[in-house]
PDB file of N, CA and C in Angstrom:
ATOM      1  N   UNK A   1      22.440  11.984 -20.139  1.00  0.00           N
ATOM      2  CA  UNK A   1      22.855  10.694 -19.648  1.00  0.00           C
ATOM      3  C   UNK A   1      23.384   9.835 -20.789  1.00  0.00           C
ATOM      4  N   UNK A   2      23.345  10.320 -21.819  1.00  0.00           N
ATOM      5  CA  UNK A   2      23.749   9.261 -23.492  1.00  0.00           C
ATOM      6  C   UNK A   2      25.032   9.101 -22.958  1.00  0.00           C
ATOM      7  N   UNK A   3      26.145  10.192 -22.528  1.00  0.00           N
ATOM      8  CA  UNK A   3      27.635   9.691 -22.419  1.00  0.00           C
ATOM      9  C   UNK A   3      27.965   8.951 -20.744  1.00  0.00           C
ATOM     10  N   UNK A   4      27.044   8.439 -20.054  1.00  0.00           N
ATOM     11  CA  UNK A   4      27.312   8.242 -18.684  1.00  0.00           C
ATOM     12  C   UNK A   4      27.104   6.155 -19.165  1.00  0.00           C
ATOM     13  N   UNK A   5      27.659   5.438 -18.965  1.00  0.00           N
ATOM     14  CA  UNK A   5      27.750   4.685 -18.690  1.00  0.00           C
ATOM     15  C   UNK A   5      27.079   3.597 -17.468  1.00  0.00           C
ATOM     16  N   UNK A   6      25.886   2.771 -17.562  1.00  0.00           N
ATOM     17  CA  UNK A   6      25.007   2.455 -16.831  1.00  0.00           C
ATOM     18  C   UNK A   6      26.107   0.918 -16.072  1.00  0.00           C
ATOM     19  N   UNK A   7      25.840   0.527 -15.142  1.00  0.00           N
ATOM     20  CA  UNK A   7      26.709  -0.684 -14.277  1.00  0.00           C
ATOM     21  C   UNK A   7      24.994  -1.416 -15.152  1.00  0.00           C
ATOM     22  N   UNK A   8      25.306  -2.588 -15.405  1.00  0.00           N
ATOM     23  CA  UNK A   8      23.944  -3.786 -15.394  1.00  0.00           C
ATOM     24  C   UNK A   8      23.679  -4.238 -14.057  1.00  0.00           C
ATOM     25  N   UNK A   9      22.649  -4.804 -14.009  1.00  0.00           N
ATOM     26  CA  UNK A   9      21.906  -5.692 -13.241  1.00  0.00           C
ATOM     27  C   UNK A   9      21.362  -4.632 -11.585  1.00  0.00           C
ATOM     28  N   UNK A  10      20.650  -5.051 -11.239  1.00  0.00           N
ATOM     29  CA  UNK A  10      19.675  -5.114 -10.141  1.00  0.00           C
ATOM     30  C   UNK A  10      20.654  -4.801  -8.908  1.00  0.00           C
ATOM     31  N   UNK A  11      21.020  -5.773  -8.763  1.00  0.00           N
ATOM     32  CA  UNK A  11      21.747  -5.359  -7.449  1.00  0.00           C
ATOM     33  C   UNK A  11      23.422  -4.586  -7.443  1.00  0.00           C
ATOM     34  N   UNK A  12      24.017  -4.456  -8.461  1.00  0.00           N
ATOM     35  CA  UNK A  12      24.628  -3.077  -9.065  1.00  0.00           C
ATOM     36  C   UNK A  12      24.086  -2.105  -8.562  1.00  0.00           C
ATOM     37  N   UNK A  13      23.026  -1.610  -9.751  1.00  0.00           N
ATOM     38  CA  UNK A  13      22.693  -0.740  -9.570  1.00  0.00           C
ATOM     39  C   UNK A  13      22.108   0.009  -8.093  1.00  0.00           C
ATOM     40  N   UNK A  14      21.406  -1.127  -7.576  1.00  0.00           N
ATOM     41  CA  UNK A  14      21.081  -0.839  -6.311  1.00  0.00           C
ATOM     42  C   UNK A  14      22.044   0.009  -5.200  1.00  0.00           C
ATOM     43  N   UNK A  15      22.933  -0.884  -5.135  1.00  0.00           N
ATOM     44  CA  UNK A  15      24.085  -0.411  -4.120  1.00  0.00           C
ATOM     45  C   UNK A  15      25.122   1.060  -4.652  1.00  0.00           C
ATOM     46  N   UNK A  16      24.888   1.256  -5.939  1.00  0.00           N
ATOM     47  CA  UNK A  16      25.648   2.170  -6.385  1.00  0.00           C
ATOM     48  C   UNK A  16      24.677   2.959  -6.298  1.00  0.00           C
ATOM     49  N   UNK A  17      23.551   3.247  -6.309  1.00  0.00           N
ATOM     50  CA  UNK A  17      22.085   4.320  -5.975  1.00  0.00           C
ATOM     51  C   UNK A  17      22.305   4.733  -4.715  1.00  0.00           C
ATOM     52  N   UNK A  18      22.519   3.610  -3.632  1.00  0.00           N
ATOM     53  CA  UNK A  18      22.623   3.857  -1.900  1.00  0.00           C
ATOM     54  C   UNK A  18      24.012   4.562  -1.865  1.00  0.00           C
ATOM     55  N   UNK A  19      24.967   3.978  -2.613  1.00  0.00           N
ATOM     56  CA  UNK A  19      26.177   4.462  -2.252  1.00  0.00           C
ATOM     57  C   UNK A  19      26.435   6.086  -2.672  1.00  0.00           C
ATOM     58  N   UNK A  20      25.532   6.387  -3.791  1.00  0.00           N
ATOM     59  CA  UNK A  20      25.354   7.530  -4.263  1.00  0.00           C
ATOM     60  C   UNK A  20      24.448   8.594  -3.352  1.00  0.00           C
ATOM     61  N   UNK A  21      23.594   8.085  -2.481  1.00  0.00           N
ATOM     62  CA  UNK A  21      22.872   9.021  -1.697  1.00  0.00           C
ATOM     63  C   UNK A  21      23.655   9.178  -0.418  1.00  0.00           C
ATOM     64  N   UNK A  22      24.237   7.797   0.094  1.00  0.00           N
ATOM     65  CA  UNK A  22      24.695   8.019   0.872  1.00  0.00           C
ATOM     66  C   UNK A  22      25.717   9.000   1.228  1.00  0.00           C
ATOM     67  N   UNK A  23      26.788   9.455  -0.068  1.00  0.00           N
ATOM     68  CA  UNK A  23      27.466  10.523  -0.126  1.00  0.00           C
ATOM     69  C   UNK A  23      27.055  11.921   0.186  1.00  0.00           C
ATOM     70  N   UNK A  24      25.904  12.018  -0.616  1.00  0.00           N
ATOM     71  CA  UNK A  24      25.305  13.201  -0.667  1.00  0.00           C
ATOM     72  C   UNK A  24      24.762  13.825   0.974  1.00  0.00           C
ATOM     73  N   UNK A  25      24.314  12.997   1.708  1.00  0.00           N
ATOM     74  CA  UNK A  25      23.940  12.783   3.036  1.00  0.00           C
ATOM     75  C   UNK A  25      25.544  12.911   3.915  1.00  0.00           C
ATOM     76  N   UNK A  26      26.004  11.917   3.770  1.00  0.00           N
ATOM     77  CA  UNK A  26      27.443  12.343   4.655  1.00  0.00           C
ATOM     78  C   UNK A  26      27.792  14.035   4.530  1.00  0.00           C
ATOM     79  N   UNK A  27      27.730  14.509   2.704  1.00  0.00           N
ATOM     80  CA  UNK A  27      27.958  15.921   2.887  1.00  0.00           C
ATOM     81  C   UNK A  27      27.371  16.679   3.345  1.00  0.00           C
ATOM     82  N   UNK A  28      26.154  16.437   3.427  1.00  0.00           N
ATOM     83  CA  UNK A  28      25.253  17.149   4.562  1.00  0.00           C
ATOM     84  C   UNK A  28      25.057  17.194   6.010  1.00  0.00           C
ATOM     85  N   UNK A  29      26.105  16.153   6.461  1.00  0.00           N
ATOM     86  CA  UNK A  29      25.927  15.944   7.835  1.00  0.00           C
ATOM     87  C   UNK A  29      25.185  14.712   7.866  1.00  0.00           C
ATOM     88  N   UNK A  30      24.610  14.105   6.803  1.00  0.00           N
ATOM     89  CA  UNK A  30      23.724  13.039   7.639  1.00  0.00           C
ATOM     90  C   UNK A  30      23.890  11.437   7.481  1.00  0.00           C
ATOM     91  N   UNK A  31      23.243  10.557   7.690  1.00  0.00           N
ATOM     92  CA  UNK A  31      23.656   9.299   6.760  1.00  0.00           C
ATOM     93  C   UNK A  31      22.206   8.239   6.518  1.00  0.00           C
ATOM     94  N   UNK A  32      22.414   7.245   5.939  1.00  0.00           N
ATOM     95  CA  UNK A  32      21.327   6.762   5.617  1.00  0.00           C
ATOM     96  C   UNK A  32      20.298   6.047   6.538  1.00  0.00           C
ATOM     97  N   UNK A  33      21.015   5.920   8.003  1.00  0.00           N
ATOM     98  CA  UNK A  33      19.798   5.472   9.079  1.00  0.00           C
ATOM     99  C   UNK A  33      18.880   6.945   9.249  1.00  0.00           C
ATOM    100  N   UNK A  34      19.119   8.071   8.992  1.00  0.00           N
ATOM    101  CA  UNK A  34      18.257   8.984   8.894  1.00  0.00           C
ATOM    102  C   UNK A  34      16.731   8.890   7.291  1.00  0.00           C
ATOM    103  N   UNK A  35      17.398   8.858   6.858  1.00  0.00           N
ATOM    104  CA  UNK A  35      15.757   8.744   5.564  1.00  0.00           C
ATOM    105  C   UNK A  35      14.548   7.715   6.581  1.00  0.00           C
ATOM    106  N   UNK A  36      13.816   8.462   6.539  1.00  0.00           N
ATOM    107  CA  UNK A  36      12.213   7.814   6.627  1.00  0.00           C
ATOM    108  C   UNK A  36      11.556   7.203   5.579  1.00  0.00           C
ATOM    109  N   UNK A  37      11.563   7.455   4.363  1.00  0.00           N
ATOM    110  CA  UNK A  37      10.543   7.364   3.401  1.00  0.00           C
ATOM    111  C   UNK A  37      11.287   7.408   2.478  1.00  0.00           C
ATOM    112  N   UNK A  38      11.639   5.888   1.297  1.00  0.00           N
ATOM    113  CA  UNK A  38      11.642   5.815  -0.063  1.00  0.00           C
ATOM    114  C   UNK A  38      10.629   5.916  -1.005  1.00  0.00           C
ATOM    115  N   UNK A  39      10.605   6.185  -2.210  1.00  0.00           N
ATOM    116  CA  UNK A  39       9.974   5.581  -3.582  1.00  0.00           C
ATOM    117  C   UNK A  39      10.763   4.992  -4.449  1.00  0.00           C
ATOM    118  N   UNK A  40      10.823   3.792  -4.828  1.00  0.00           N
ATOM    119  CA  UNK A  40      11.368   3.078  -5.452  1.00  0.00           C
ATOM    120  C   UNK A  40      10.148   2.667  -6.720  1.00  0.00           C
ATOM    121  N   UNK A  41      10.825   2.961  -8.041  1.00  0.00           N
ATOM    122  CA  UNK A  41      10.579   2.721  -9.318  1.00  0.00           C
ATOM    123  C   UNK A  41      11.167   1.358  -9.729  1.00  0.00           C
ATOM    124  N   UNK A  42      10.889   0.575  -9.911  1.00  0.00           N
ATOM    125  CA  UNK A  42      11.451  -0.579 -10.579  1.00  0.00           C
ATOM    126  C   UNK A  42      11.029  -0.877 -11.505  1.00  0.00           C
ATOM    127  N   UNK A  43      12.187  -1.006 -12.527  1.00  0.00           N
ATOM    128  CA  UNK A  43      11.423  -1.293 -14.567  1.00  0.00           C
ATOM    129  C   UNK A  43      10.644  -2.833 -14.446  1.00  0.00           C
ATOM    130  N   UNK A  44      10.914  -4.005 -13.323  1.00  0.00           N
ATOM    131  CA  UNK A  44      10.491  -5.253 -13.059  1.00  0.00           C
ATOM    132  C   UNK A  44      10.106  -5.237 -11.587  1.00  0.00           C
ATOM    133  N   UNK A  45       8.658  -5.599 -11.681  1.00  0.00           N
ATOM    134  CA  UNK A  45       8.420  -5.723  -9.749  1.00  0.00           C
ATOM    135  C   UNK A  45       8.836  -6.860  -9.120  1.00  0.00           C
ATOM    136  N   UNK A  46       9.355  -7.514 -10.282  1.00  0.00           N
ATOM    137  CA  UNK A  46      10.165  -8.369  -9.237  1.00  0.00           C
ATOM    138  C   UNK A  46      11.687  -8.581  -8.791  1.00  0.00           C
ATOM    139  N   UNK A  47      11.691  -7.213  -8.833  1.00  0.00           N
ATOM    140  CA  UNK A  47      13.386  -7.106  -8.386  1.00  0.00           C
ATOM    141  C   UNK A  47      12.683  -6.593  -6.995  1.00  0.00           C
ATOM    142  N   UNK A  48      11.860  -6.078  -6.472  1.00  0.00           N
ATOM    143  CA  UNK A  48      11.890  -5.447  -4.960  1.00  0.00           C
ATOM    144  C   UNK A  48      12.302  -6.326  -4.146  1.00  0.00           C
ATOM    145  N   UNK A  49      12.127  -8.051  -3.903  1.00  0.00           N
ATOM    146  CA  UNK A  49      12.843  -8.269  -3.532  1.00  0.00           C
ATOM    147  C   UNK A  49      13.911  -8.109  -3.350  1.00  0.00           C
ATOM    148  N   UNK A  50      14.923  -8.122  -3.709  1.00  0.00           N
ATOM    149  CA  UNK A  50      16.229  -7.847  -4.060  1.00  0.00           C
ATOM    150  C   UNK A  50      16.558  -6.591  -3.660  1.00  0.00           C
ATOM    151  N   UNK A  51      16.093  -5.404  -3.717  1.00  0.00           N
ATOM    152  CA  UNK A  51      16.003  -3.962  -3.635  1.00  0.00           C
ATOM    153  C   UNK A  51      16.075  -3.983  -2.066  1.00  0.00           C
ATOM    154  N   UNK A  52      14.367  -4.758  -1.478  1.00  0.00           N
ATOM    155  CA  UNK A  52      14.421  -4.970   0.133  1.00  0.00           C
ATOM    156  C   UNK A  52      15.259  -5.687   0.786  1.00  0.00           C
ATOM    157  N   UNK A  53      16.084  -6.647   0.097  1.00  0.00           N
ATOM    158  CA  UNK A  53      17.066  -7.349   0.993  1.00  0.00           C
ATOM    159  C   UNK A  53      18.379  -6.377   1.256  1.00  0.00           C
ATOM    160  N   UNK A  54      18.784  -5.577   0.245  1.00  0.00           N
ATOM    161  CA  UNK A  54      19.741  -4.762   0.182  1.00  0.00           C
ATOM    162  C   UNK A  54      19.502  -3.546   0.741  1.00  0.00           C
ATOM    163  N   UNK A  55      18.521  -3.098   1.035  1.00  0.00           N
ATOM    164  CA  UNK A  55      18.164  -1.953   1.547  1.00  0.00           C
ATOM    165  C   UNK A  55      18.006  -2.719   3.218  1.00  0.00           C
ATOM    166  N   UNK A  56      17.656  -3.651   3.981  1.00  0.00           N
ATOM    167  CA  UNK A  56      17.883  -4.023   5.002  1.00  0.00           C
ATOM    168  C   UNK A  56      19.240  -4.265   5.491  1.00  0.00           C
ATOM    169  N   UNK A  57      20.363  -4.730   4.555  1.00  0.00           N
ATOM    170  CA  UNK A  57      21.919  -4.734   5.273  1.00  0.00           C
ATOM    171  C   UNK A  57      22.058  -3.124   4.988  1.00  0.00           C
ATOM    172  N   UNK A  58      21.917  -2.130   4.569  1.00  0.00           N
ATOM    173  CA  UNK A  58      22.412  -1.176   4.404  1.00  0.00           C
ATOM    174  C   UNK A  58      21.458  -0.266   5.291  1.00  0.00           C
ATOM    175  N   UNK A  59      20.729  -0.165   5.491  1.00  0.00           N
ATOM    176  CA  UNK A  59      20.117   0.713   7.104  1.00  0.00           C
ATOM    177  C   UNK A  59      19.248  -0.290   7.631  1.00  0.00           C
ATOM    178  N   UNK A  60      20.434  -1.446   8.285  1.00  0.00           N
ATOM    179  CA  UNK A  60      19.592  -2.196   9.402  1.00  0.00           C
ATOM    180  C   UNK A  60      19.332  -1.840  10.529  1.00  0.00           C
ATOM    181  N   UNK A  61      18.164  -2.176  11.481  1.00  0.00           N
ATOM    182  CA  UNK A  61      17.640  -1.653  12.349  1.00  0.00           C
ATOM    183  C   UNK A  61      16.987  -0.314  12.446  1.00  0.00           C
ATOM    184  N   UNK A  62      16.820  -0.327  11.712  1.00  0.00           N
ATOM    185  CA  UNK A  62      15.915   0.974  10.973  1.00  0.00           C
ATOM    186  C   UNK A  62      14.784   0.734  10.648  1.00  0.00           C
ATOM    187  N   UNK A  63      13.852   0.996  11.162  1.00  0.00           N
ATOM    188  CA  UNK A  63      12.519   1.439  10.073  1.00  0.00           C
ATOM    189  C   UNK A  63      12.108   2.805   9.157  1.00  0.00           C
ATOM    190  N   UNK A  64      11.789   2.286   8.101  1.00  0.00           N
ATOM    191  CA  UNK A  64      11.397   3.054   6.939  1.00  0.00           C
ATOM    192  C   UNK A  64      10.238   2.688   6.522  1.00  0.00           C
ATOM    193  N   UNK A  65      10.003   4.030   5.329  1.00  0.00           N
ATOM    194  CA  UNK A  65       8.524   2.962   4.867  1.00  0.00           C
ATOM    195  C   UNK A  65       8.818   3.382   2.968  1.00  0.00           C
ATOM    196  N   UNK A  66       9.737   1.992   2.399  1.00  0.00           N
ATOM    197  CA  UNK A  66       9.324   2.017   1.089  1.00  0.00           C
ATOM    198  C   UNK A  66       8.115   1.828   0.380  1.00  0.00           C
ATOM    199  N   UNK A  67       8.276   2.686  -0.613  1.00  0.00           N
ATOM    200  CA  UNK A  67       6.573   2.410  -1.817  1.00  0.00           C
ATOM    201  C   UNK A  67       7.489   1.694  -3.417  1.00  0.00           C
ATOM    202  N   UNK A  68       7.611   1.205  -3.560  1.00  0.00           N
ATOM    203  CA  UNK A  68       7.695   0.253  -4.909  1.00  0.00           C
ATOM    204  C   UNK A  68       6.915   0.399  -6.053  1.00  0.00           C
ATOM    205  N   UNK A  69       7.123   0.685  -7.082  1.00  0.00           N
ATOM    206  CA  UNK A  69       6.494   0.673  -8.351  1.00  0.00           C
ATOM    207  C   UNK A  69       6.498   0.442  -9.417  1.00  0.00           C
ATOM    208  N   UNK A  70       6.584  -0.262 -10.322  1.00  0.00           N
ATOM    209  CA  UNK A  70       6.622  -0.784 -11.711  1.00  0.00           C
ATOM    210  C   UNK A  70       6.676   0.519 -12.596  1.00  0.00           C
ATOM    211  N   UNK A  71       7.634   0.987 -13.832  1.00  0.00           N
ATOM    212  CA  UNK A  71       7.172   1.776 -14.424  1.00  0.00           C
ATOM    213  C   UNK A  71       8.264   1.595 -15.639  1.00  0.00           C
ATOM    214  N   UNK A  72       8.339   2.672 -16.533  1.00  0.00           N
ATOM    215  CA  UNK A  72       9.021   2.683 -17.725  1.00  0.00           C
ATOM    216  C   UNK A  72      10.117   3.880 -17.016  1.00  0.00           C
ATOM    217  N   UNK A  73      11.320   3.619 -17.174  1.00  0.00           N
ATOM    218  CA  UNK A  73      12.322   4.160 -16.912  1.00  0.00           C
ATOM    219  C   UNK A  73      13.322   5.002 -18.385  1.00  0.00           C
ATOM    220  N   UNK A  74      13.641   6.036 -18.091  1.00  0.00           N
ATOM    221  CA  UNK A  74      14.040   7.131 -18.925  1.00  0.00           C
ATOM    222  C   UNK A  74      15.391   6.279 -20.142  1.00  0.00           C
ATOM    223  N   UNK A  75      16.111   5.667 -19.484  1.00  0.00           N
ATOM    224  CA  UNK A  75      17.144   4.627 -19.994  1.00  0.00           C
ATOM    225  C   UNK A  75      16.883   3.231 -19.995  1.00  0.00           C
ATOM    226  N   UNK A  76      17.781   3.016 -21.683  1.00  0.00           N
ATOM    227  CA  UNK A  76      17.164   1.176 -21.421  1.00  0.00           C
ATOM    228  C   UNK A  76      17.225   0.211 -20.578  1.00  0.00           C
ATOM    229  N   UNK A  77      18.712   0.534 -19.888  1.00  0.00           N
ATOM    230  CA  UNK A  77      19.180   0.399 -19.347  1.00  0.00           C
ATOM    231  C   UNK A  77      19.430   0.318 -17.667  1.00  0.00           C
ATOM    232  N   UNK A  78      18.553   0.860 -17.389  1.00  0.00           N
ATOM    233  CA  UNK A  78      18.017   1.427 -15.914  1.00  0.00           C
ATOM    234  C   UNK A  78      17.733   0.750 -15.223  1.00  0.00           C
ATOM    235  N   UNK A  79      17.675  -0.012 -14.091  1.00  0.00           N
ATOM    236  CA  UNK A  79      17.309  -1.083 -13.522  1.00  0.00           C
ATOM    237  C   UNK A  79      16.254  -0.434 -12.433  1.00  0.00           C
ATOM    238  N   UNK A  80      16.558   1.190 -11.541  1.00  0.00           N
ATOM    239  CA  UNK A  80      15.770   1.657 -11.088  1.00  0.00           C
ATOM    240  C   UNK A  80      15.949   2.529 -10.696  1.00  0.00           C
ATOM    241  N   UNK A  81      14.672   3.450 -10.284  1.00  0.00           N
ATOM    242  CA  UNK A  81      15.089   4.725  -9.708  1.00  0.00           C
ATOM    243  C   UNK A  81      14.307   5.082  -8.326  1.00  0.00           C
ATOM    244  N   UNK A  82      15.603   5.730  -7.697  1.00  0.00           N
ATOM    245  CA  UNK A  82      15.143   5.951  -5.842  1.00  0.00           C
ATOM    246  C   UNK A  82      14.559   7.441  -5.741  1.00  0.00           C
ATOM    247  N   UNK A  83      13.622   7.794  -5.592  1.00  0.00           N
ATOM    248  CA  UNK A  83      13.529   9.106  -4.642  1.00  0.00           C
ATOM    249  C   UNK A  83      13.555   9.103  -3.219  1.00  0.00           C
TER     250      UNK A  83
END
C-alpha cells in the first residue's frame, strides 16, 4: 500500500470503501441492500457517526447490524476499515 495513494478525511474515505464494495457485489450479481452484517474499525470513535449517516443514504431502508470499533489502523493515514 506505500505506492497507493490514501483520499483524506472520514467521509471520503467512507464512500469510496462503499463504492469499492459495492463494485465488487454488482460483479457478483449482488448489491449493497443485500449485506447483513458490517464491522467497522474506526482509527476515532467518533467518526461512527458520520460512517452511520452515510451508510443510511447508501442502503436505505435496510436493516443491518453494524459493530464499530476503535483501533490502530495499518496506514497513517486510514480513516477506516470495513469488513
Amino acid at each position: 500500500m506505500k505506492d497507493r495513494k490514501l483520499i483524506k478525511g472520514i467521509r471520503a474515505q467512507i464512500e469510496e470503501t462503499l463504492d469499492n464494495i459495492e463494485r465488487v457485489l454488482k460483479d457478483a450479481g449482488g448489491t449493497l441492500a443485500q449485506i447483513y452484517e458490517l464491522r467497522i474499525i474506526l482509527r476515532k470513535r467518533e467518526d461512527f457517526a458520520v460512517v452511520d449517516e452515510i451508510l443510511r443514504q447508501r442502503i436505505p431502508e435496510k436493516g443491518y447490524i453494524a459493530h464499530g470499533y476503535e483501533g490502530v489502523l495499518l496506514h497513517p493515514e486510514m480513516e477506516l476499515e470495513i469488513e
